[in-house]
PDB file of N, CA and C in Angstrom:
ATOM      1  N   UNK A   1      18.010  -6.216 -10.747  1.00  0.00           N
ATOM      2  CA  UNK A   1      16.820  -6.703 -10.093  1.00  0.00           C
ATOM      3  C   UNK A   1      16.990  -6.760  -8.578  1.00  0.00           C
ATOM      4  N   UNK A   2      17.971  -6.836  -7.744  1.00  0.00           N
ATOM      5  CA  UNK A   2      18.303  -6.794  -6.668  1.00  0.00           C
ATOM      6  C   UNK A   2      18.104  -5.921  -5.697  1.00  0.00           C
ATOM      7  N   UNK A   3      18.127  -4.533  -6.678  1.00  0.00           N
ATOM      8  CA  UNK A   3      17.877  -3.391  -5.903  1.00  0.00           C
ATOM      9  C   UNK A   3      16.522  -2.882  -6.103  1.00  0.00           C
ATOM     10  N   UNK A   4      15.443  -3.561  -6.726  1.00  0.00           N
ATOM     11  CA  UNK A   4      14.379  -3.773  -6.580  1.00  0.00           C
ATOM     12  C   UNK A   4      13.509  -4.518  -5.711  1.00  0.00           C
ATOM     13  N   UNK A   5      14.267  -5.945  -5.546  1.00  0.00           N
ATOM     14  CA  UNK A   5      13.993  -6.575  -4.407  1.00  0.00           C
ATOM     15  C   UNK A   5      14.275  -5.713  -3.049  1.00  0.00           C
ATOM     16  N   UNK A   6      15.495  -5.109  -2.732  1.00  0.00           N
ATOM     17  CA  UNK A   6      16.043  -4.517  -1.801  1.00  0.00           C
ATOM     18  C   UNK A   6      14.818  -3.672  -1.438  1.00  0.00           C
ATOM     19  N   UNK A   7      14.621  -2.779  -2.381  1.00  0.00           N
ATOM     20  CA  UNK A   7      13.255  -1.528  -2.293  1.00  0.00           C
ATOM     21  C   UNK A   7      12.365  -2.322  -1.769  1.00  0.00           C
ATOM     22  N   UNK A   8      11.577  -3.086  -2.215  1.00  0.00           N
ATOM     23  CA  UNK A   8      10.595  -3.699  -1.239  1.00  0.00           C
ATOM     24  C   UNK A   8      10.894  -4.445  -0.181  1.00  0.00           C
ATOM     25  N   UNK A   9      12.333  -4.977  -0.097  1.00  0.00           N
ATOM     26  CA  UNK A   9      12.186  -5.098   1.500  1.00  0.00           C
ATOM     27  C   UNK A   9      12.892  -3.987   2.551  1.00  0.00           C
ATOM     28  N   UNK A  10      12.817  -2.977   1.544  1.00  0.00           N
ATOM     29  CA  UNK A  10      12.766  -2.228   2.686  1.00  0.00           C
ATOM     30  C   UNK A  10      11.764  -1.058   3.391  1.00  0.00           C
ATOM     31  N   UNK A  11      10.408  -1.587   2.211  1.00  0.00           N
ATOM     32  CA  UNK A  11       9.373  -0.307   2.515  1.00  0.00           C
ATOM     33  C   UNK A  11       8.204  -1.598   2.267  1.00  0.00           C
ATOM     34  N   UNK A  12       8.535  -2.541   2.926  1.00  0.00           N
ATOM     35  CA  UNK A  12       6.775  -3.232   3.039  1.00  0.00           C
ATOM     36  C   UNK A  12       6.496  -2.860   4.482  1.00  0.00           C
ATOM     37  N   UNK A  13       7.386  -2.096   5.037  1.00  0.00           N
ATOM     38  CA  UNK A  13       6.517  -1.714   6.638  1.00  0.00           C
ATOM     39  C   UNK A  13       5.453  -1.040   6.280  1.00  0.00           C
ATOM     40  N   UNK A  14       5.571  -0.169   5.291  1.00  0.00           N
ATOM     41  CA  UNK A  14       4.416   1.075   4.938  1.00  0.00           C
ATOM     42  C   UNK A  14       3.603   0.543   4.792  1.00  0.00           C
ATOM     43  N   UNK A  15       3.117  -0.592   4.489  1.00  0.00           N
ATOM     44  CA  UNK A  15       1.860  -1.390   4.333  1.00  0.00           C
ATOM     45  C   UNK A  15       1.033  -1.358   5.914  1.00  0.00           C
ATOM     46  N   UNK A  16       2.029  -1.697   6.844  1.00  0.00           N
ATOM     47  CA  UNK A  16       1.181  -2.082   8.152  1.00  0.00           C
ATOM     48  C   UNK A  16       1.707  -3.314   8.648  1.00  0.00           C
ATOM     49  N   UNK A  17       1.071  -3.663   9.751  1.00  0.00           N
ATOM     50  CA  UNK A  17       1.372  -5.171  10.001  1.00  0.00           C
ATOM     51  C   UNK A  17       0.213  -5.804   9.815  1.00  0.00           C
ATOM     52  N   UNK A  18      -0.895  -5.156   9.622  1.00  0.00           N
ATOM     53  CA  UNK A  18      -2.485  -5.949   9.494  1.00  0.00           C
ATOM     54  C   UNK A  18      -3.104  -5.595   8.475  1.00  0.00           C
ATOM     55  N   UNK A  19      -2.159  -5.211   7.468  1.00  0.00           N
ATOM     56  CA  UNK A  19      -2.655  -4.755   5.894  1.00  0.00           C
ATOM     57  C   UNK A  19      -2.746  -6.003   5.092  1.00  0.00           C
ATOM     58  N   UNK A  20      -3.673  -5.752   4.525  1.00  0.00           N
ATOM     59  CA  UNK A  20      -4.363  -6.849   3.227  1.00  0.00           C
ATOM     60  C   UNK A  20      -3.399  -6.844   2.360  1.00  0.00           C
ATOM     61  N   UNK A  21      -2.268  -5.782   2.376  1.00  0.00           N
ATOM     62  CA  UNK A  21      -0.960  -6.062   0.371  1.00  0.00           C
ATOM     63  C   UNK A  21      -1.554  -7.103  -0.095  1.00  0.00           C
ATOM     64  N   UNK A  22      -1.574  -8.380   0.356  1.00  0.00           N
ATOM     65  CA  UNK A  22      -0.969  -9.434  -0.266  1.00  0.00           C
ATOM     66  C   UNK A  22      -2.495  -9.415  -1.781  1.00  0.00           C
ATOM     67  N   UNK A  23      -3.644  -9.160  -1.033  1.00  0.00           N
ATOM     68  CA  UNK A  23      -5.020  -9.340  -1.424  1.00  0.00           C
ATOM     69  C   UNK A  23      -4.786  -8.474  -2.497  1.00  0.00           C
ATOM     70  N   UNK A  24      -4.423  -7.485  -2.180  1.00  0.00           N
ATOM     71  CA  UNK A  24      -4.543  -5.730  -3.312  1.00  0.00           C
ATOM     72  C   UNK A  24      -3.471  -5.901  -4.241  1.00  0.00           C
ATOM     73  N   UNK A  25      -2.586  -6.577  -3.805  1.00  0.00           N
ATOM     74  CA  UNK A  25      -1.639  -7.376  -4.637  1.00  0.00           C
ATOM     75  C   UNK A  25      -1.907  -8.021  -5.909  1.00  0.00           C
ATOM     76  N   UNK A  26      -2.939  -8.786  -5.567  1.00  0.00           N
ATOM     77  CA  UNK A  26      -3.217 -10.438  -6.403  1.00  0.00           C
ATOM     78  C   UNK A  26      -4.448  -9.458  -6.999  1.00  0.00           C
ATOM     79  N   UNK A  27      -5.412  -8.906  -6.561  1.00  0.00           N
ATOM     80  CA  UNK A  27      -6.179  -7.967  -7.249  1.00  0.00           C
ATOM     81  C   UNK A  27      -5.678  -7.060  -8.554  1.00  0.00           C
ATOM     82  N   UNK A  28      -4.699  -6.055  -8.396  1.00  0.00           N
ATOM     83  CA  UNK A  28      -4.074  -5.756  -9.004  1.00  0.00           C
ATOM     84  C   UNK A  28      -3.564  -6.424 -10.483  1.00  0.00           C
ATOM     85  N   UNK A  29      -2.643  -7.641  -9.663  1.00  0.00           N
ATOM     86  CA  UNK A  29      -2.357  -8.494 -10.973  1.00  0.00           C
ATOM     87  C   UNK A  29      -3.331  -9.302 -11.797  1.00  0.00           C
ATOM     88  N   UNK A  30      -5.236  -9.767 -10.741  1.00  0.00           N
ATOM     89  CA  UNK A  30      -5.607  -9.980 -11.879  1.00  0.00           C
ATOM     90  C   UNK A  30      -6.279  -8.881 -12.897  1.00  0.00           C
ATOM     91  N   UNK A  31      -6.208  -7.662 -12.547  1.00  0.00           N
ATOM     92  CA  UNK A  31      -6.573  -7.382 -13.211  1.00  0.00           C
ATOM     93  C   UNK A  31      -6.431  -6.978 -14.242  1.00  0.00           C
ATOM     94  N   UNK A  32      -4.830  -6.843 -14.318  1.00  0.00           N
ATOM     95  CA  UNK A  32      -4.198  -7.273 -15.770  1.00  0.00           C
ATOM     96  C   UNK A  32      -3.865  -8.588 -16.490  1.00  0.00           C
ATOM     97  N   UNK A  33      -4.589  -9.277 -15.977  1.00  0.00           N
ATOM     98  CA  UNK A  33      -4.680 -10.857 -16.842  1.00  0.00           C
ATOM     99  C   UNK A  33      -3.496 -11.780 -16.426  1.00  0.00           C
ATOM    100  N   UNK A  34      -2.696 -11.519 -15.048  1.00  0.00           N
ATOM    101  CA  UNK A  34      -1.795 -12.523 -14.150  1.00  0.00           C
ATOM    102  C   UNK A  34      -2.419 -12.846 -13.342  1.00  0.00           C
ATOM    103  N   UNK A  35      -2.045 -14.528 -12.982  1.00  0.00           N
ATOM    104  CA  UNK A  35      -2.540 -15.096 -12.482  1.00  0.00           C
ATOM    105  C   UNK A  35      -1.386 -15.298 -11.214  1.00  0.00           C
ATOM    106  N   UNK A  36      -1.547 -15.131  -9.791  1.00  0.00           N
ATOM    107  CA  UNK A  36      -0.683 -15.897  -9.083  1.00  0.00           C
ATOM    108  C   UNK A  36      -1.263 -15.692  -7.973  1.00  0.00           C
ATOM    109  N   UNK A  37      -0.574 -17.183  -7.211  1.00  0.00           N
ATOM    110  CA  UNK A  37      -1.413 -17.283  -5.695  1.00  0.00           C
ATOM    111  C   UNK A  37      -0.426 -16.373  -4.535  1.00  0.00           C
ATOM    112  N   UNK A  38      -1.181 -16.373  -3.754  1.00  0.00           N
ATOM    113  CA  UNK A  38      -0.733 -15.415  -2.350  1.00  0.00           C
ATOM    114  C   UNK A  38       0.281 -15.721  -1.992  1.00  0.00           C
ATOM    115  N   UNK A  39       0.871 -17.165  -2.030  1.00  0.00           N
ATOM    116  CA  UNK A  39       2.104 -17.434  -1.210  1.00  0.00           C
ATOM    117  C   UNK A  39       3.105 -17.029  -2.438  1.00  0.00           C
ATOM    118  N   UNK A  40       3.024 -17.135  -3.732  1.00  0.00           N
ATOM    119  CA  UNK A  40       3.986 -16.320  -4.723  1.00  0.00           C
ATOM    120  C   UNK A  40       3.611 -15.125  -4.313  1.00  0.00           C
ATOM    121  N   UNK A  41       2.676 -14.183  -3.883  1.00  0.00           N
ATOM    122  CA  UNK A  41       3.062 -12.729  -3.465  1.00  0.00           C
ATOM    123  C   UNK A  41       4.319 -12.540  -2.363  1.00  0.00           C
ATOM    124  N   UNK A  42       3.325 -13.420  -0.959  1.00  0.00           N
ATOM    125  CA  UNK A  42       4.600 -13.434  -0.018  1.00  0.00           C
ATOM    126  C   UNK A  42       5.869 -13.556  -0.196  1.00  0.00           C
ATOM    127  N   UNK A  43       6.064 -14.844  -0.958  1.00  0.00           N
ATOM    128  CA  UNK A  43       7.496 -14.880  -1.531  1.00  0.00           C
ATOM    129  C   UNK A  43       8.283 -14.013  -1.707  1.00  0.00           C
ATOM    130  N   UNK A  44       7.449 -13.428  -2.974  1.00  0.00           N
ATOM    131  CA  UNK A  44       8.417 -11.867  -3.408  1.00  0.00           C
ATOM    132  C   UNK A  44       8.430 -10.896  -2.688  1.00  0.00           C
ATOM    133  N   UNK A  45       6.773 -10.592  -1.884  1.00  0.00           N
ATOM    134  CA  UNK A  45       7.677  -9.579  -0.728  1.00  0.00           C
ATOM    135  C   UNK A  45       8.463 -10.002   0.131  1.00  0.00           C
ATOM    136  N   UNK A  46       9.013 -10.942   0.568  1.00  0.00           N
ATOM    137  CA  UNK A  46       9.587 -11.338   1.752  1.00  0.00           C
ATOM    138  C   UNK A  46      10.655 -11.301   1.121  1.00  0.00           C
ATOM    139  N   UNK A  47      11.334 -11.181  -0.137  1.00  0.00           N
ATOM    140  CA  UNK A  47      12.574 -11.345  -0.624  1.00  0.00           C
ATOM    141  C   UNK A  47      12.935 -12.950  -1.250  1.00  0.00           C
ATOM    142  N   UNK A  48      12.206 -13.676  -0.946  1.00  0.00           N
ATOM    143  CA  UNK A  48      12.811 -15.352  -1.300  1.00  0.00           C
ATOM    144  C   UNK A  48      12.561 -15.611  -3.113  1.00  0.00           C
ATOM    145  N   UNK A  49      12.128 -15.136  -3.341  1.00  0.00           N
ATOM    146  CA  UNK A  49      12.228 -14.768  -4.959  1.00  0.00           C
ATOM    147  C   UNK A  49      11.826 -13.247  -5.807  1.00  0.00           C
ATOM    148  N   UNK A  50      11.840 -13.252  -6.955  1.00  0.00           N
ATOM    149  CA  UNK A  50      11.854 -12.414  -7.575  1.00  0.00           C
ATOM    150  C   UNK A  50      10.692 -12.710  -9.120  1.00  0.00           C
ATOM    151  N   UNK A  51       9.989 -11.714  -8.915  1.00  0.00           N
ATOM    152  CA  UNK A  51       9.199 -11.467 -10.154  1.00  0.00           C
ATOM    153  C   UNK A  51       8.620 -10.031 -10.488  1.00  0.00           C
ATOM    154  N   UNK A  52       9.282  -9.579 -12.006  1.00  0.00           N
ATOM    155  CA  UNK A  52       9.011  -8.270 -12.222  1.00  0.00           C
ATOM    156  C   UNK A  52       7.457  -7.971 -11.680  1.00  0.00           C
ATOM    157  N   UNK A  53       6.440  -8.844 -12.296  1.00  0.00           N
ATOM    158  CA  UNK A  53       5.294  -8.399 -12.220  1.00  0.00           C
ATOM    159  C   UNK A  53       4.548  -8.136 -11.383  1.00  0.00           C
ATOM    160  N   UNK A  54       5.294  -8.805 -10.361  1.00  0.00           N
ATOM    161  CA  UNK A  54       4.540  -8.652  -9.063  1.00  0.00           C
ATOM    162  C   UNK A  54       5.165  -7.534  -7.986  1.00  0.00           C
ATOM    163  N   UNK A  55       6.538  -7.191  -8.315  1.00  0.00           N
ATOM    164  CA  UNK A  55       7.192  -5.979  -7.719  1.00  0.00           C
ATOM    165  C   UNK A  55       6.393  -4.918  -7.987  1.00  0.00           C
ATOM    166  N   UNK A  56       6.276  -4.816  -9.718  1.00  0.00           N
ATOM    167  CA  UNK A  56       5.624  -3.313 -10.179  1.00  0.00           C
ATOM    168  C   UNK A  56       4.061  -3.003  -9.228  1.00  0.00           C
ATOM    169  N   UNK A  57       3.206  -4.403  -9.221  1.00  0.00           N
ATOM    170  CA  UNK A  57       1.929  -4.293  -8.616  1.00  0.00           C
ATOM    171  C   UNK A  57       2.639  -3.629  -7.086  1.00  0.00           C
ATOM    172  N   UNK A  58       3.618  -4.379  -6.426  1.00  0.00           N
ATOM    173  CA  UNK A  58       3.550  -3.852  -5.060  1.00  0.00           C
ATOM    174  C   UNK A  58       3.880  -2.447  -4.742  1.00  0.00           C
ATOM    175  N   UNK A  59       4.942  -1.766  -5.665  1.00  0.00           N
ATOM    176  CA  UNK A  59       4.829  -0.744  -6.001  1.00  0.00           C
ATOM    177  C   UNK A  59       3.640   0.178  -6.327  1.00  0.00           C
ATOM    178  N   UNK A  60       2.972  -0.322  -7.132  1.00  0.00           N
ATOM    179  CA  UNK A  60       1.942   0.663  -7.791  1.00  0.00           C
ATOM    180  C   UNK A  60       0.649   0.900  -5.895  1.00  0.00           C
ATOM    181  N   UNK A  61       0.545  -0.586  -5.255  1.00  0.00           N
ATOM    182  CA  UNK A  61      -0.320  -0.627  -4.041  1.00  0.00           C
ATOM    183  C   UNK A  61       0.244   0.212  -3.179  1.00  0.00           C
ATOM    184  N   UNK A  62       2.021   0.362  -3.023  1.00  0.00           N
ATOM    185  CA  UNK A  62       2.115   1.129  -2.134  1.00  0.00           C
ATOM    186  C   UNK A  62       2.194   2.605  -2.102  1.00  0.00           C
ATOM    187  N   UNK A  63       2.309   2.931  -3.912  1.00  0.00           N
ATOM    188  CA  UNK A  63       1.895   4.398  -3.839  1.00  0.00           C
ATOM    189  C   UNK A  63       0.348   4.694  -3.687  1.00  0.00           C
ATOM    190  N   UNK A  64      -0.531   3.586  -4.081  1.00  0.00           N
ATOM    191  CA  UNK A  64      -1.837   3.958  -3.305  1.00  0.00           C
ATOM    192  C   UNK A  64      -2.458   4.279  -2.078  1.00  0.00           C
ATOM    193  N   UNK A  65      -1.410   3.564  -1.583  1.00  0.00           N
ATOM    194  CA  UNK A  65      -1.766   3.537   0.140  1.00  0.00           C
ATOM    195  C   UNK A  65      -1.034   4.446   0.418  1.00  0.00           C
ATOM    196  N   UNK A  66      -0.142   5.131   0.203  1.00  0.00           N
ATOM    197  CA  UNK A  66       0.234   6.484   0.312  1.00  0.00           C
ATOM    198  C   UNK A  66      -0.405   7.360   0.107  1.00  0.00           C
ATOM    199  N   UNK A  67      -0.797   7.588  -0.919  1.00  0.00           N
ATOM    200  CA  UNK A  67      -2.053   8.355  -1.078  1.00  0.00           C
ATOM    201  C   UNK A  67      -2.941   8.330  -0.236  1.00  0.00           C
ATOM    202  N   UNK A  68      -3.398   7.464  -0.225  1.00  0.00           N
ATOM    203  CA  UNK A  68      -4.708   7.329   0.686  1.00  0.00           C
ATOM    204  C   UNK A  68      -4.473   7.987   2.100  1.00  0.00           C
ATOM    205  N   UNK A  69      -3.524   7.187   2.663  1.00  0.00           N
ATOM    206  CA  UNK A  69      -2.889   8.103   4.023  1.00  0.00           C
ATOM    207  C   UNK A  69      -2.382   9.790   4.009  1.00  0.00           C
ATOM    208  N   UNK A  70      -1.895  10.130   2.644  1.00  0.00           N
ATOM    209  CA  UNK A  70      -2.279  11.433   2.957  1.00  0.00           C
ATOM    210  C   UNK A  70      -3.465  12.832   2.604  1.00  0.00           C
ATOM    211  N   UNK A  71      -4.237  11.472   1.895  1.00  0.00           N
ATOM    212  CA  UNK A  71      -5.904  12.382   1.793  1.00  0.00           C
ATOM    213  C   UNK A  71      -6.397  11.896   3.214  1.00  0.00           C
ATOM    214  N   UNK A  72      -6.089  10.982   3.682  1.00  0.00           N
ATOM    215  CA  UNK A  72      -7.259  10.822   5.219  1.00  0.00           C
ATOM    216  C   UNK A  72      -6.611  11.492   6.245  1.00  0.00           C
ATOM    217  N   UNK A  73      -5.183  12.227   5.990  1.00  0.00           N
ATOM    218  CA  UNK A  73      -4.428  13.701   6.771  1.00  0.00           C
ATOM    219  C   UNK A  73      -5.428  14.127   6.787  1.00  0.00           C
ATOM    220  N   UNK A  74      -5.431  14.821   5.359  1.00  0.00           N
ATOM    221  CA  UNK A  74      -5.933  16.096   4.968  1.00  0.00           C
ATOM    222  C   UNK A  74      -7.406  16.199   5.080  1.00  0.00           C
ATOM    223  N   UNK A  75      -8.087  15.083   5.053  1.00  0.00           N
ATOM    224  CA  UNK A  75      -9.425  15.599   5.644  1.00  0.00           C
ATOM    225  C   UNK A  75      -9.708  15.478   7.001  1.00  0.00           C
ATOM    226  N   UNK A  76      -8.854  14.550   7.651  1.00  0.00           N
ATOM    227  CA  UNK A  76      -8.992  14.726   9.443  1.00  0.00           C
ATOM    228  C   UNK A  76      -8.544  16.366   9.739  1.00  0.00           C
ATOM    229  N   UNK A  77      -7.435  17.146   9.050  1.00  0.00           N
ATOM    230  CA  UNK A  77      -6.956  18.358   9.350  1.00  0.00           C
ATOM    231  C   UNK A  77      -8.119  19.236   9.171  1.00  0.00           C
ATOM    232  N   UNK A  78      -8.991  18.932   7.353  1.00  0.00           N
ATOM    233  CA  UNK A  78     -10.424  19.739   7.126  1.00  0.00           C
ATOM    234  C   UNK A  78     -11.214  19.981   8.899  1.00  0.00           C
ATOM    235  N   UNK A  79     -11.603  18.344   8.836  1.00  0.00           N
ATOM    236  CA  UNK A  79     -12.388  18.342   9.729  1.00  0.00           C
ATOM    237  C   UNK A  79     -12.212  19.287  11.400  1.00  0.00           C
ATOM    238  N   UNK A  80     -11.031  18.905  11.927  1.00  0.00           N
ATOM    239  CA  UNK A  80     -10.245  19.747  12.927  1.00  0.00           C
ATOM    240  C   UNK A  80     -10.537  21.046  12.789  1.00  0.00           C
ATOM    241  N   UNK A  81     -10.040  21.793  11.143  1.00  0.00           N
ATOM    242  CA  UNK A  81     -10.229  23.386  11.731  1.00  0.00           C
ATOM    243  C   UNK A  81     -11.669  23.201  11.424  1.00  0.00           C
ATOM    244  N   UNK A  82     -12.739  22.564  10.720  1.00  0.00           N
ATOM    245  CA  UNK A  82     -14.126  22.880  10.880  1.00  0.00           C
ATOM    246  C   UNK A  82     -14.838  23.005  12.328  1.00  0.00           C
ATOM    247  N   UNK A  83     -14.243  21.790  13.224  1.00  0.00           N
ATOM    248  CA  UNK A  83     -14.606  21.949  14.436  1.00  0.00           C
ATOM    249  C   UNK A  83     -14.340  23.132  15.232  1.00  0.00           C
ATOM    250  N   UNK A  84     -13.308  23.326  14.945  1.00  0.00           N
ATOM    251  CA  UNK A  84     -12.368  24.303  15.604  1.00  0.00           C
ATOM    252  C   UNK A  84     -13.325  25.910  15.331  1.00  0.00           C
ATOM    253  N   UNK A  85     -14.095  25.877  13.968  1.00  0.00           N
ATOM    254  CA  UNK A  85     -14.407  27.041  13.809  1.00  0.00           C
ATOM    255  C   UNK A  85     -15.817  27.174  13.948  1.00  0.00           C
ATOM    256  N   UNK A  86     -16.204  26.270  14.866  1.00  0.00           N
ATOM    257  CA  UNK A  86     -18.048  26.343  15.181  1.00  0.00           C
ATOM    258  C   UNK A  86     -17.884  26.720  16.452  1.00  0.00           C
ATOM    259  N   UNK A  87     -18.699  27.557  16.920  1.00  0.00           N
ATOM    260  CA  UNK A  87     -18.658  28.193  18.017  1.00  0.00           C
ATOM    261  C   UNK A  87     -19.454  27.633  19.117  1.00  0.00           C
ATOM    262  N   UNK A  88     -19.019  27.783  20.309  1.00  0.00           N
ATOM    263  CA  UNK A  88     -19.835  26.714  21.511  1.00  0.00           C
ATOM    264  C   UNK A  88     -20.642  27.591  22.296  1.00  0.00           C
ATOM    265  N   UNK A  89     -21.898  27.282  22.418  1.00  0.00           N
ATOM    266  CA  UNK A  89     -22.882  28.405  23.327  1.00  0.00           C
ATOM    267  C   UNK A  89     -22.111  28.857  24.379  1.00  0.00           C
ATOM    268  N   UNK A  90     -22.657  29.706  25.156  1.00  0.00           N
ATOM    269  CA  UNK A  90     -21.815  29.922  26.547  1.00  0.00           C
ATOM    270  C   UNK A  90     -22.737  30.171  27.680  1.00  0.00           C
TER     271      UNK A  90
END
């Protein structure tokens, strides 16, 4: 379990510093029928305790937000060569 804890403290930067985790977190878990408050999220990300259920959720949020960051690449890149390929009067 340690090196689970370890994993998340060493990739909750990927979240941000002004990211909601904690919210998408507790979302997550209720929506599989756990109940826990925000400062038990913090907890466990911050390392000061440990709970499977709430690791797997932070896991599962941060491959979302991965995702997400690399579809909003890939359509800023769309968008770029679209611009790129409209032609400007002269």
């Amino acid at each position: 379990m340690e090196h689970i804890a370890k994993k998340i403290s060493e990739q909750r930067h990927l979240f941000g510093k002004r990211s909601d985790y904690a919210a998408r977190i507790l979302t997550n878990l209720e929506a599989k029928g756990k109940a826990f408050t925000r400062q038990q999220v913090y907890n466990v990300v911050s390392g000061r305790y440990f709970n499977m259920d709430v690791a797997e959720a932070f896991f599962e949020e941060l491959d979302a937000e991965v995702k997400r960051r690399v579809d909003l690449e890939a359509l800023a890149n769309r968008q770029n060569l679209a611009a790129a390929a409209i032609p400007t009067p002269a």
